[in-house]
Protein backbone atom coordinates (compact mmCIF):
# COMPACT_ATOMS: atom_id res chain seq x y z
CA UNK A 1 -122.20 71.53 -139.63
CA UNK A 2 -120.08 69.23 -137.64
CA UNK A 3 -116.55 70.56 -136.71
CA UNK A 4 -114.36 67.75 -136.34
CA UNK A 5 -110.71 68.50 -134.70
CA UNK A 6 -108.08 67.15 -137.99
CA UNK A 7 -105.52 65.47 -135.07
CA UNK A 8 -107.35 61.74 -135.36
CA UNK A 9 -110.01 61.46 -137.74
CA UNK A 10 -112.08 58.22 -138.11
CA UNK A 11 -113.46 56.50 -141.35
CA UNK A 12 -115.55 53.28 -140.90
CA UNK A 13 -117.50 51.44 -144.23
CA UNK A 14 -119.00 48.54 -144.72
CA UNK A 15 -121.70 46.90 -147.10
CA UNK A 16 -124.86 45.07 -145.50
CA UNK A 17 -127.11 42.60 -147.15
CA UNK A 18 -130.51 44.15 -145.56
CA UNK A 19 -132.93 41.12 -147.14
CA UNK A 20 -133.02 38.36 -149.83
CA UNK A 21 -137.15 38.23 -149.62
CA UNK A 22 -137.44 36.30 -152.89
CA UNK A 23 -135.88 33.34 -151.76
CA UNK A 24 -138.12 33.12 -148.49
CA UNK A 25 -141.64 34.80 -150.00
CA UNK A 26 -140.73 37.49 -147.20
CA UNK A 27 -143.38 40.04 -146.66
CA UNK A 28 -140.99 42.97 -148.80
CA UNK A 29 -141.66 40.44 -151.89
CA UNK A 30 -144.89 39.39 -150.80
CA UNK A 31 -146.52 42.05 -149.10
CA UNK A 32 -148.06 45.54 -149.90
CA UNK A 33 -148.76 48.62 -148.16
CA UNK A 34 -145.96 50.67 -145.61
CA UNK A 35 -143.15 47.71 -144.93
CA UNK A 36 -139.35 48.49 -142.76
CA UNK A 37 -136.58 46.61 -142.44
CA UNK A 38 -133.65 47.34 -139.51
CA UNK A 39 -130.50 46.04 -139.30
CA UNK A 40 -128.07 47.39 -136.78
CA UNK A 41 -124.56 48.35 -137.52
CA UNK A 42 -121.70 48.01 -135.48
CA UNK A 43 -118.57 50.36 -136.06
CA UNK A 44 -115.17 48.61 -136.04
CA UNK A 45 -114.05 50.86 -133.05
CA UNK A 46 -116.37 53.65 -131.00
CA UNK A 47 -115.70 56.98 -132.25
CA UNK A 48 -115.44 60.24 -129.54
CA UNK A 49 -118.69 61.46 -130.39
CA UNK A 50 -121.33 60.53 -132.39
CA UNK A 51 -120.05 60.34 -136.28
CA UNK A 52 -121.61 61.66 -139.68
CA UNK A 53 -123.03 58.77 -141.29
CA UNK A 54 -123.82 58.30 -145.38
CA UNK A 55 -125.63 55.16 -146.86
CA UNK A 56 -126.21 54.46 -150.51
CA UNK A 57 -128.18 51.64 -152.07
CA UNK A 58 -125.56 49.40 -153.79
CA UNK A 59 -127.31 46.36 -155.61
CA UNK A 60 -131.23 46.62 -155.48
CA UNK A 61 -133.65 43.46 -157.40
CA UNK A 62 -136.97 45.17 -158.06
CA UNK A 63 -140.18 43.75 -159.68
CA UNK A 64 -140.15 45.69 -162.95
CA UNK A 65 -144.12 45.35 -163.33
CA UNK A 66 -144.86 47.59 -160.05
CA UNK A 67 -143.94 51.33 -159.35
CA UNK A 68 -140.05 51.47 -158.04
CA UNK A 69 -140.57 52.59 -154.32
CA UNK A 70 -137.62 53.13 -151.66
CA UNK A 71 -136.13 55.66 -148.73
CA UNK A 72 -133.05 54.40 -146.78
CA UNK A 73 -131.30 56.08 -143.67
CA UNK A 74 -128.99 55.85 -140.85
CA UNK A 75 -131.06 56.28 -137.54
CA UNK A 76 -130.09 56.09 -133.72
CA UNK A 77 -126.34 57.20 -134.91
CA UNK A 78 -124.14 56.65 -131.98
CA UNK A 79 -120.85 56.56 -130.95
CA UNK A 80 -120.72 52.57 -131.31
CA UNK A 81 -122.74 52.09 -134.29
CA UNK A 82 -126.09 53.39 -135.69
CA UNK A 83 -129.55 51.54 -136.72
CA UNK A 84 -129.98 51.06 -141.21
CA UNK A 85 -133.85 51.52 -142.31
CA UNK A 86 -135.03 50.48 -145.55
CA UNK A 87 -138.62 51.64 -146.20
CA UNK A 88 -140.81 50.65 -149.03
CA UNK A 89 -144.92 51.43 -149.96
CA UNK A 90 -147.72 50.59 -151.79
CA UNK A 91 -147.59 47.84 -154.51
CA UNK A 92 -143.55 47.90 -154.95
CA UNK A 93 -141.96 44.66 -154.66
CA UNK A 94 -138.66 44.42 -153.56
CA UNK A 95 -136.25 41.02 -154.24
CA UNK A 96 -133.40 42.30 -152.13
CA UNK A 97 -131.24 45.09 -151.32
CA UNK A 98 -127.77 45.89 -150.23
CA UNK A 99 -126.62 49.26 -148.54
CA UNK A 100 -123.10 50.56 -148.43
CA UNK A 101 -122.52 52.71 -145.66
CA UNK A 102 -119.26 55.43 -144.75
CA UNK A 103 -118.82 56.71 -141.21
CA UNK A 104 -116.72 60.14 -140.28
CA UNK A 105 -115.65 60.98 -137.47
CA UNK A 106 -113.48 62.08 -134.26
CA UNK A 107 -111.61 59.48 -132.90
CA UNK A 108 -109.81 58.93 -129.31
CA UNK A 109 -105.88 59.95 -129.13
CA UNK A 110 -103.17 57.99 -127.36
CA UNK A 111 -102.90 61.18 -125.11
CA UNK A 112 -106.53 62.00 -124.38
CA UNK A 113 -107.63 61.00 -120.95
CA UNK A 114 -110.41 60.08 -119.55
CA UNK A 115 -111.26 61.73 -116.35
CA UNK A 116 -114.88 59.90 -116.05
């Protein structure tokens, strides 16, 4: 469990478009067997320390005639911004997906110093 100090705490979201592979015969359409897609996010500001990070698939176009396949995470979660992984297997074909993401955590106060 993370214990986050109430006096400033941070809440960052967004929505990212990780692939449109149907348009482009890209290898998540395409292809079979283990396939990854990355995209890195960016938080709006840096948090204090590294935040808790939540993603959800929001909009997903799957081939309905192969087995519905998928695992999504937030990775490499720093204090600036964190690494989105879409995984996929076997004979699933994905069209596209979109991930929403929500970021919590401590932020920097107008009286904190810095004594680095």
């Amino acid at each position: 469990m993370k214990k986050i100090e109430a006096r400033l705490l941070g809440i960052d979201q967004g929505s990212v478009l990780m692939f449109s592979d149907f348009e482009s015969d890209g290898i998540m359409w395409t292809g079979t067997g283990r396939r990854v897609a990355h995209r890195q996010v960016r938080f709006s500001e840096p948090f204090l320390h590294p935040p808790s990070v939540t993603v959800g698939i929001t909009m997903w176009d799957l081939d309905q005639t192969t087995n519905q396949r998928a695992d999504i995470a937030a990775q490499s979660i720093t204090c600036e911004g964190f690494d989105l992984v879409f995984k996929t297997w076997a004979d699933t074909r994905v069209a596209r997906i979109r991930a929403d993401w929500m970021a919590l955590g401590p932020l920097a106060g107008p009286d904190d110093w810095d004594l680095s």
